[in-house]
C-alpha atoms as a PDB file:
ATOM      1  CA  UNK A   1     107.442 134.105  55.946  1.00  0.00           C
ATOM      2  CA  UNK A   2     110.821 134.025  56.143  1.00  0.00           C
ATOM      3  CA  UNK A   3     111.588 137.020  57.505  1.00  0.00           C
ATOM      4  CA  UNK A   4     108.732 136.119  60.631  1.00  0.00           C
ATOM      5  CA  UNK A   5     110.551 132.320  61.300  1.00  0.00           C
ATOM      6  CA  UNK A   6     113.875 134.750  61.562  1.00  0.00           C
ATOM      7  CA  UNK A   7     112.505 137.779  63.560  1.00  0.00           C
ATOM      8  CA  UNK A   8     110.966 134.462  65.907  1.00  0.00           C
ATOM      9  CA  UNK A   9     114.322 132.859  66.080  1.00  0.00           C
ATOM     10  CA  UNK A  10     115.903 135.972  67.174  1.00  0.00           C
ATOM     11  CA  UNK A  11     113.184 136.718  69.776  1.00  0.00           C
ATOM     12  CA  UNK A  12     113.691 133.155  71.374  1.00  0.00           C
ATOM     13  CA  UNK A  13     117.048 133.925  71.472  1.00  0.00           C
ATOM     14  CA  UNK A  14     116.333 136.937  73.694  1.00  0.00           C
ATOM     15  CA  UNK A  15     114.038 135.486  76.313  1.00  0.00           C
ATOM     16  CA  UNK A  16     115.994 132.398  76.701  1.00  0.00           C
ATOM     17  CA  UNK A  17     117.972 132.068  79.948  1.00  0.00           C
ATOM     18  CA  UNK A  18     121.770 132.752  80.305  1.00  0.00           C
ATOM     19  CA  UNK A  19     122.049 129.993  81.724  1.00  0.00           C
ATOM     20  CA  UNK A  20     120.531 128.213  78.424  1.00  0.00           C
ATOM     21  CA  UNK A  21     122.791 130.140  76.134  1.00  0.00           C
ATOM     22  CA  UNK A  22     125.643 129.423  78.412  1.00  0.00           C
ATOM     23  CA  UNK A  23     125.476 125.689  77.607  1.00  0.00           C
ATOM     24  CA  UNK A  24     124.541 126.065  73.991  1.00  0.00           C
ATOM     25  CA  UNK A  25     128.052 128.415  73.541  1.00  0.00           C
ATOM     26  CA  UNK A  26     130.152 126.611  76.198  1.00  0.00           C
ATOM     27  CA  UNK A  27     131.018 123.507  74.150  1.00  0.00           C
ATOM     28  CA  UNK A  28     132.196 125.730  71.427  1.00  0.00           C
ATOM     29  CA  UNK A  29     134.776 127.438  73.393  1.00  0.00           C
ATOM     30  CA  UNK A  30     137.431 124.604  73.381  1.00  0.00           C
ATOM     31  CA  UNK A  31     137.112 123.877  69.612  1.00  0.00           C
ATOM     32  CA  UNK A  32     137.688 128.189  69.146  1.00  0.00           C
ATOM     33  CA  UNK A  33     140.417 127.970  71.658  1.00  0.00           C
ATOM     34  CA  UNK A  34     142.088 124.940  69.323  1.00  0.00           C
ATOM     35  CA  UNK A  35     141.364 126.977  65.929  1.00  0.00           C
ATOM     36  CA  UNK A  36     143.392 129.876  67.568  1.00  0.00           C
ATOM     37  CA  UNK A  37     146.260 127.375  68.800  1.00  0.00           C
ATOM     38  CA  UNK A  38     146.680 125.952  64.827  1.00  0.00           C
ATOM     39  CA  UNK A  39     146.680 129.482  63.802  1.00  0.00           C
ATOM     40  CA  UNK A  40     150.154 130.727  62.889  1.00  0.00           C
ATOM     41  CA  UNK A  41     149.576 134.592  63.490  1.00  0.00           C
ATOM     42  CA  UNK A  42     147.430 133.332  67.068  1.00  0.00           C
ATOM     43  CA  UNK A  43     149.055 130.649  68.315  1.00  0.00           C
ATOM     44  CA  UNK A  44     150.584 132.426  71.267  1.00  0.00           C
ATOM     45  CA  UNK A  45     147.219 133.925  72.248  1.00  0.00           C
ATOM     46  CA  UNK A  46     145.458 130.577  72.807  1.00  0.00           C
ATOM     47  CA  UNK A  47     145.990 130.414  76.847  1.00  0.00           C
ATOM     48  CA  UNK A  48     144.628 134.134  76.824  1.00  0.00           C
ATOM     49  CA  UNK A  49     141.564 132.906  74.965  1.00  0.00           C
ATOM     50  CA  UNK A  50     141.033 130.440  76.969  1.00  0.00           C
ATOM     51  CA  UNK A  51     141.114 132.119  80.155  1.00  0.00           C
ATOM     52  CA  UNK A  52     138.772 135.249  78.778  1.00  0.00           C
ATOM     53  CA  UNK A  53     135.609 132.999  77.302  1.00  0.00           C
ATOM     54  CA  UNK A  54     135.928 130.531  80.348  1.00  0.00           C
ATOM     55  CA  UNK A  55     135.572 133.319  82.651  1.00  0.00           C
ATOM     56  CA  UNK A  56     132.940 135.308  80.438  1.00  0.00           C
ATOM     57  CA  UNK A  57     131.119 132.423  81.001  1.00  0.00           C
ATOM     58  CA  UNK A  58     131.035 132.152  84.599  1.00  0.00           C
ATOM     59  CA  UNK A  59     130.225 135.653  84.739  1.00  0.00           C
ATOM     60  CA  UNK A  60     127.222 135.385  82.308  1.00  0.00           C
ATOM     61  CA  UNK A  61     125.370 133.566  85.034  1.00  0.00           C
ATOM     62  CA  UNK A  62     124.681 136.395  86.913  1.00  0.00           C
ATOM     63  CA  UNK A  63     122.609 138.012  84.117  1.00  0.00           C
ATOM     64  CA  UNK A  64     119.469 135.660  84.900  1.00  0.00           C
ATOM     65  CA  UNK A  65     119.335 137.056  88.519  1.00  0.00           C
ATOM     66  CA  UNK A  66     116.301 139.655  89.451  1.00  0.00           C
ATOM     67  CA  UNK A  67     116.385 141.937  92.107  1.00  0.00           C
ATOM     68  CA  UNK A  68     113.120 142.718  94.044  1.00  0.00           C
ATOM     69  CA  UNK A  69     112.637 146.145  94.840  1.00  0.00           C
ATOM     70  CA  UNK A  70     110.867 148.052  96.737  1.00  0.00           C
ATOM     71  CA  UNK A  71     107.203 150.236  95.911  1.00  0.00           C
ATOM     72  CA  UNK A  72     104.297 151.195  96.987  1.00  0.00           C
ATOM     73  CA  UNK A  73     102.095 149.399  98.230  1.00  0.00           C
ATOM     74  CA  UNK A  74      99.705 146.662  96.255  1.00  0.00           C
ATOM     75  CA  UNK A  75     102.577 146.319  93.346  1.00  0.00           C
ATOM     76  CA  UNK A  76     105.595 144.262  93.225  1.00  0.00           C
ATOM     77  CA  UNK A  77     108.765 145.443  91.205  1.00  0.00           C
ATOM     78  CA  UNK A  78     111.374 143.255  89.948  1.00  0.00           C
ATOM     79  CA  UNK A  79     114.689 144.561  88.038  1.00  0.00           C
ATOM     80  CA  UNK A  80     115.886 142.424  85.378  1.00  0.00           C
ATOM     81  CA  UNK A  81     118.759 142.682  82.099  1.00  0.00           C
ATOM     82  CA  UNK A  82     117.462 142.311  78.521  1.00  0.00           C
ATOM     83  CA  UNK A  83     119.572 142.080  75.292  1.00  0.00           C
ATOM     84  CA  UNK A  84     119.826 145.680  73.641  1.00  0.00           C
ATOM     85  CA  UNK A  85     119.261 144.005  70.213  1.00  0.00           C
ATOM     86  CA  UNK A  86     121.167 144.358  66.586  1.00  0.00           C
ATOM     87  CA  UNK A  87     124.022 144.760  67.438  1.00  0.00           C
ATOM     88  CA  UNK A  88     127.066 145.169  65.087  1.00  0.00           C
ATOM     89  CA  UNK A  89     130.880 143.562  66.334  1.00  0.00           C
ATOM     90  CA  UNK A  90     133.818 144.693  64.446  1.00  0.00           C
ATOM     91  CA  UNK A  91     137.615 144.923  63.855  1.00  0.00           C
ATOM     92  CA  UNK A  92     139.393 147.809  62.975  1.00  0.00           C
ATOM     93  CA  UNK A  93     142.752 148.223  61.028  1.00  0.00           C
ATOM     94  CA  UNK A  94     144.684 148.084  64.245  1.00  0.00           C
ATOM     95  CA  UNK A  95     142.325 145.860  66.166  1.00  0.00           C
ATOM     96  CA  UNK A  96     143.410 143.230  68.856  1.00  0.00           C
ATOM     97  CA  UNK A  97     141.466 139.956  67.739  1.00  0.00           C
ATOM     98  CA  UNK A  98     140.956 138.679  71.162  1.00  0.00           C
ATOM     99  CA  UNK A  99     139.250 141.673  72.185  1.00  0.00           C
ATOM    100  CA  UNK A 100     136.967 141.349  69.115  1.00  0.00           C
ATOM    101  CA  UNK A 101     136.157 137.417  69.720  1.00  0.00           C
ATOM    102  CA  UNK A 102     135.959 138.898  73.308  1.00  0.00           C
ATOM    103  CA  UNK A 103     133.330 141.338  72.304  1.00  0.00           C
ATOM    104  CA  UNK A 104     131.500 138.693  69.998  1.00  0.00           C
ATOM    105  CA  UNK A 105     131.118 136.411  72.908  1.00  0.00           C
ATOM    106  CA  UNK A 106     129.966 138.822  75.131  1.00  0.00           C
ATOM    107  CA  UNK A 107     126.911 140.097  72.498  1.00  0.00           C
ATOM    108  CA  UNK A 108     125.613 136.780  72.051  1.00  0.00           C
ATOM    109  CA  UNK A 109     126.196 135.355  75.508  1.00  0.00           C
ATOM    110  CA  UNK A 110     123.927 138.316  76.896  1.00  0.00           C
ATOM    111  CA  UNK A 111     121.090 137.536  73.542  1.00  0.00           C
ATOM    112  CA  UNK A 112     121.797 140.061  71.066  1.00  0.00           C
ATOM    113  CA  UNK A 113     121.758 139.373  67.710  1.00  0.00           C
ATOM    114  CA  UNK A 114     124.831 140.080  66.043  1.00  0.00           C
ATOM    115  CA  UNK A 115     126.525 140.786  62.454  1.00  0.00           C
ATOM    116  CA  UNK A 116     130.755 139.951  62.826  1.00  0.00           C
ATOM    117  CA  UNK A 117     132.714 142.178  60.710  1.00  0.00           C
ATOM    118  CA  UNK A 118     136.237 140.998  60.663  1.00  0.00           C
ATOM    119  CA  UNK A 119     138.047 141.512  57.820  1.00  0.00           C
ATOM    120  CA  UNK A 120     141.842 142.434  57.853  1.00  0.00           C
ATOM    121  CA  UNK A 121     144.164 143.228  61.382  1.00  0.00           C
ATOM    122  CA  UNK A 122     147.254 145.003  61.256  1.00  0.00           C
ATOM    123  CA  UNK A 123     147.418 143.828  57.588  1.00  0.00           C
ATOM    124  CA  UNK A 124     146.264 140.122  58.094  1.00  0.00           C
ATOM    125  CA  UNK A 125     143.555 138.649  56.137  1.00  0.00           C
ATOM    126  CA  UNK A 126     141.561 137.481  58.877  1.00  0.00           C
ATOM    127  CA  UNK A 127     138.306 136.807  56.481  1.00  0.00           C
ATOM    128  CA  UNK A 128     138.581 132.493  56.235  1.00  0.00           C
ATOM    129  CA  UNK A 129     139.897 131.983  60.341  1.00  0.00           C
ATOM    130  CA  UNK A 130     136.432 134.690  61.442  1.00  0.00           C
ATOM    131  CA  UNK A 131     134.226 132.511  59.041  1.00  0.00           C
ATOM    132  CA  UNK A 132     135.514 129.182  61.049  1.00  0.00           C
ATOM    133  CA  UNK A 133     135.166 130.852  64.175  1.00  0.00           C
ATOM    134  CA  UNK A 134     131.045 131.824  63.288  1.00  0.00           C
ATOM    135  CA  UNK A 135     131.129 128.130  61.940  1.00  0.00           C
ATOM    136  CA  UNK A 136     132.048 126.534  65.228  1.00  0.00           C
ATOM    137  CA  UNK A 137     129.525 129.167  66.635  1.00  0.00           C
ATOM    138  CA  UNK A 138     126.465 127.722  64.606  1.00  0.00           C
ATOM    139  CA  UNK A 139     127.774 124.110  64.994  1.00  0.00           C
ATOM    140  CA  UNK A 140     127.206 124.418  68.740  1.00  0.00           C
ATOM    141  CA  UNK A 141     123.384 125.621  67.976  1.00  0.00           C
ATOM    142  CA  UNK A 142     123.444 129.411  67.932  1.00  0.00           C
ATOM    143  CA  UNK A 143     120.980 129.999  65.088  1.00  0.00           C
ATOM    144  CA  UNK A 144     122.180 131.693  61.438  1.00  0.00           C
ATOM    145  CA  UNK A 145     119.718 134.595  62.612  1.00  0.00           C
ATOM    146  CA  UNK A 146     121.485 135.506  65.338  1.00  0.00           C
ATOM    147  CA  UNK A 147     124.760 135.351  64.635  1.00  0.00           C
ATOM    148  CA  UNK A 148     125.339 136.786  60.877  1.00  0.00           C
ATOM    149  CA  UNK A 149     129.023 136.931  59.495  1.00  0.00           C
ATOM    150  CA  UNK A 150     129.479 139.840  56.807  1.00  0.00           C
ATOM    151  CA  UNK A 151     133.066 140.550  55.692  1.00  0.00           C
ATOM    152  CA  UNK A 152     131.718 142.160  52.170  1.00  0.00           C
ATOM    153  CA  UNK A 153     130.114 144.977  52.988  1.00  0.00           C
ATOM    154  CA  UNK A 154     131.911 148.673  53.087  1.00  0.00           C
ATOM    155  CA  UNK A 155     131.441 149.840  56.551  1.00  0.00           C
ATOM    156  CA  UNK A 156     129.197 153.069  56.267  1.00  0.00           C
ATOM    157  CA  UNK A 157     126.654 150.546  54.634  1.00  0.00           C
ATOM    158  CA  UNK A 158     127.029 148.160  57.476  1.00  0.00           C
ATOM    159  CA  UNK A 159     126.702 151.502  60.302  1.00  0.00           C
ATOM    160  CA  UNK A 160     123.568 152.649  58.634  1.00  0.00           C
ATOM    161  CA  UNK A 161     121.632 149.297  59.589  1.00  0.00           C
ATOM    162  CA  UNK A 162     119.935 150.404  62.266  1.00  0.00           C
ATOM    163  CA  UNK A 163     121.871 148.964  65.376  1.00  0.00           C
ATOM    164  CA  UNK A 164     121.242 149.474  68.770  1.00  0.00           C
ATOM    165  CA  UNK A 165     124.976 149.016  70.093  1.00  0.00           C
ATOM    166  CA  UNK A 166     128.408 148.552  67.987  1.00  0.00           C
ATOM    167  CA  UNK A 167     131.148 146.902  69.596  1.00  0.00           C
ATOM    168  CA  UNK A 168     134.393 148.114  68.060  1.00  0.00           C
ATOM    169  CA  UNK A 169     138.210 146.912  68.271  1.00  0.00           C
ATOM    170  CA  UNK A 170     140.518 149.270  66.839  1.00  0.00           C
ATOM    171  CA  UNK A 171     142.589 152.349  67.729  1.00  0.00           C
ATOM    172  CA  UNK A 172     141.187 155.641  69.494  1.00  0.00           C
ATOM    173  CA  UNK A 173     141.092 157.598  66.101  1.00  0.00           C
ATOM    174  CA  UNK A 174     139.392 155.193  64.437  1.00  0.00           C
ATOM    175  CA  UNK A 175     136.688 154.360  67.415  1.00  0.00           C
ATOM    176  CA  UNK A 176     136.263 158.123  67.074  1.00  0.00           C
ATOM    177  CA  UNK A 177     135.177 158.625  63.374  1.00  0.00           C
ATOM    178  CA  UNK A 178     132.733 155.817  64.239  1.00  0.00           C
ATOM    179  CA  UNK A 179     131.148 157.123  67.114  1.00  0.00           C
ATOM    180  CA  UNK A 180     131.158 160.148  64.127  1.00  0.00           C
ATOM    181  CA  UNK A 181     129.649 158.541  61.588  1.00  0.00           C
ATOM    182  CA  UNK A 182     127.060 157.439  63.811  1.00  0.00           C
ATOM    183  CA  UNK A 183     126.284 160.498  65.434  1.00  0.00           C
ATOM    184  CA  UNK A 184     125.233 161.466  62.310  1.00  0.00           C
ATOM    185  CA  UNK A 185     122.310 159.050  61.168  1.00  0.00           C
ATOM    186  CA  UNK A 186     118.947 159.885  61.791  1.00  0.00           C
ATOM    187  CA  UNK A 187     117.634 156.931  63.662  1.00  0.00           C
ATOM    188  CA  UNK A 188     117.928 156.639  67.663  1.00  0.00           C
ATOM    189  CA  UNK A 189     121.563 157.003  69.599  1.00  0.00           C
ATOM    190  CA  UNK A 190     123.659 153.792  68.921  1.00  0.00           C
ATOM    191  CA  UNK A 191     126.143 153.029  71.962  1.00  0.00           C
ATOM    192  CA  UNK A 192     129.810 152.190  71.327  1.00  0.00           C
ATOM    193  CA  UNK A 193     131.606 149.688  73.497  1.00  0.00           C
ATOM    194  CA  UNK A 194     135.149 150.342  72.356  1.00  0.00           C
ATOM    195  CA  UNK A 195     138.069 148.353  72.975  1.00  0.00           C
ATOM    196  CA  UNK A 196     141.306 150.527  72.086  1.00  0.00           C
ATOM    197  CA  UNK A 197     144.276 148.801  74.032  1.00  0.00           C
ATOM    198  CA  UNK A 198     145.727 145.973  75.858  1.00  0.00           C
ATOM    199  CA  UNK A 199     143.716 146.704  78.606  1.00  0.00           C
ATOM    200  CA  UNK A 200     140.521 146.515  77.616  1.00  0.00           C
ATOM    201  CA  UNK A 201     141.781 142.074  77.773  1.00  0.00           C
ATOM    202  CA  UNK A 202     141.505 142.690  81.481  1.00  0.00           C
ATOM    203  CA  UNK A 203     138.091 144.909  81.845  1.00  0.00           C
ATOM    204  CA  UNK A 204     136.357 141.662  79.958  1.00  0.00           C
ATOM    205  CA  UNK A 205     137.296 139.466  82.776  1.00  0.00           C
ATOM    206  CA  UNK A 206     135.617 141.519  85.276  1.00  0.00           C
ATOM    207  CA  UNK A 207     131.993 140.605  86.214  1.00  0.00           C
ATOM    208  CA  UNK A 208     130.389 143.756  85.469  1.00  0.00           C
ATOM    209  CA  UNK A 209     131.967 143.694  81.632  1.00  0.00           C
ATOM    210  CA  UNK A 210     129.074 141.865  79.801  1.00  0.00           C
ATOM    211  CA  UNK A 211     126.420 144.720  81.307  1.00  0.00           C
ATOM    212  CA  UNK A 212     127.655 146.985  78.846  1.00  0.00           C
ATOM    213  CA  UNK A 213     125.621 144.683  76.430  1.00  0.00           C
ATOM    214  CA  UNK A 214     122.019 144.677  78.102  1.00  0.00           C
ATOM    215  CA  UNK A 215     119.694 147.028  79.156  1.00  0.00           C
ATOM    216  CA  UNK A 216     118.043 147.291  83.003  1.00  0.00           C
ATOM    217  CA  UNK A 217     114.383 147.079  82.483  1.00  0.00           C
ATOM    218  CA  UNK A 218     111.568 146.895  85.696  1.00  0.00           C
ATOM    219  CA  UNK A 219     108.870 144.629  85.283  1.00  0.00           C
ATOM    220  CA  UNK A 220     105.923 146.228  87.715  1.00  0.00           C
ATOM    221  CA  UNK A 221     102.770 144.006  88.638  1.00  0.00           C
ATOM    222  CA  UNK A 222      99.757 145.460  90.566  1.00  0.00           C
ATOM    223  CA  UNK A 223      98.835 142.509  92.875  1.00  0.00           C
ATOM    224  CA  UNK A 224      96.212 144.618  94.480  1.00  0.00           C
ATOM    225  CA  UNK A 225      94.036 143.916  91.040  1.00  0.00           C
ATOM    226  CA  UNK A 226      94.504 140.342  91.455  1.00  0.00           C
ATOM    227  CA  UNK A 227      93.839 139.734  94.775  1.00  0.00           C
ATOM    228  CA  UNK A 228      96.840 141.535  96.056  1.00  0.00           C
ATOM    229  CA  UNK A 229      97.855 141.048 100.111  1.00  0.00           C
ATOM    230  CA  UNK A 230      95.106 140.154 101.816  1.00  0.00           C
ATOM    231  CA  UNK A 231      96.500 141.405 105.570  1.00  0.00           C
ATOM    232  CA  UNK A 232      97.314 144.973 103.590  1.00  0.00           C
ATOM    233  CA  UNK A 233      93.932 145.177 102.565  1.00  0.00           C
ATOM    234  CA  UNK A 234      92.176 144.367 105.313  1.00  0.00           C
ATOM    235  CA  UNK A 235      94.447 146.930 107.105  1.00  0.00           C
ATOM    236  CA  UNK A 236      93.550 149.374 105.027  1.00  0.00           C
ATOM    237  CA  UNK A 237      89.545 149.188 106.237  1.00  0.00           C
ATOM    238  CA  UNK A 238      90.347 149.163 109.834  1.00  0.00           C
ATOM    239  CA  UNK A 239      92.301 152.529 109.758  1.00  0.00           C
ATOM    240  CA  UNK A 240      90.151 155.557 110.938  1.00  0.00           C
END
């Protein structure tokens, strides 16, 4: 039972609206931008912060627009983004932590459900300031479903969980052995979005950064079996 109220809650998290999650996330970005300004080793990152989740959000709006397109006649096609699903965000040894709150943002913002993994940078326990950050997270409404923060488990148990996508922060070498690792399980290809330097910051401001989360997906109706266009029908009995 519990596992159906959670597979439901992660489900309504996918079909609701960007625009919906956008307001449900938005009030927590000034209390995550403040936790970063008290934080001794982050302090001087705050403005960056602030600037990267104000403009993911802007950007996120354009994920509830739908593009007509065109088809044969008696359907009607419209292209659409959808969450990928599971997906796993994480920091590596040498990881930037803005890119990986930048990469956590970006997974929920575009409904996927998401584990944070989070532990240490460059030597820096960073286990209590990730838990306050997926604290704030849930205060502002994003369910304990979706958003799942797991700093205990060893990382080839946490790759082997079945993820569609896994969202890494960390050095080339280390994004490599990943992408590895996963090539190796038996279950369906996982995509990486790596972040490996400095300017990776920039590539999340730009608008087409949080499509790396989603998938395109084509919702066809045939309007000819339900009553379709009238004028293309009747067309259709006066040719010779």
């Amino acid at each position: 039972m519990i596992r159906k109220i959670q597979n439901n809650t992660i489900e309504a998290w996918r079909l609701m609206s960007a625009a919906k999650r956008i307001a449900m996330i938005q009030p927590a970005i000034d209390d995550i931008v403040l936790s970063i300004q008290k934080n001794a080793k982050l302090s001087q990152d705050a403005p960056k912060a602030k600037r990267l989740l104000d403009q993911m959000m802007i950007n996120a709006k354009s994920l509830d627009d739908a593009q007509r397109l065109t088809g044969a006649t008696g359907e009607s096609n419209e292209w659409y983004v959808s969450a990928r699903g599971k997906t796993l965000v994480m920091a590596g040894k040498n990881a930037d932590f803005l890119a990986v709150l930048g990469q956590l943002i970006s997974a929920l913002i575009t409904g996927n459900e998401v584990i944070l993994h989070c532990p240490v940078i460059n030597g820096v326990d960073f286990d209590e300031f990730s838990a306050k950050i997926v604290a704030e997270l849930h205060s502002a409404g994003v369910p304990d479903a979706v958003l799942i923060f797991d700093n205990n488990s060893q990382i080839d148990d946490l790759l082997s969980q079945n993820f569609m996508q896994v969202a890494v922060s960390a050095d080339i070498q280390e994004v490599l052995a990943i992408s590895a690792n996963l090539a190796k399980l038996d279950e369906a290809l996982v995509q990486v979005i790596a972040a490996t330097n400095g300017n990776d910051l920039i590539a999340m401001l730009a608008p087409d950064y949080l499509y790396r989360f989603v998938t395109e997906r084509v919702k066809t109706v045939n309007t000819t079996a339900i009553g379709g266009n009238a004028s293309l029908l009747e067309l259709a009995t006066l040719s010779p």
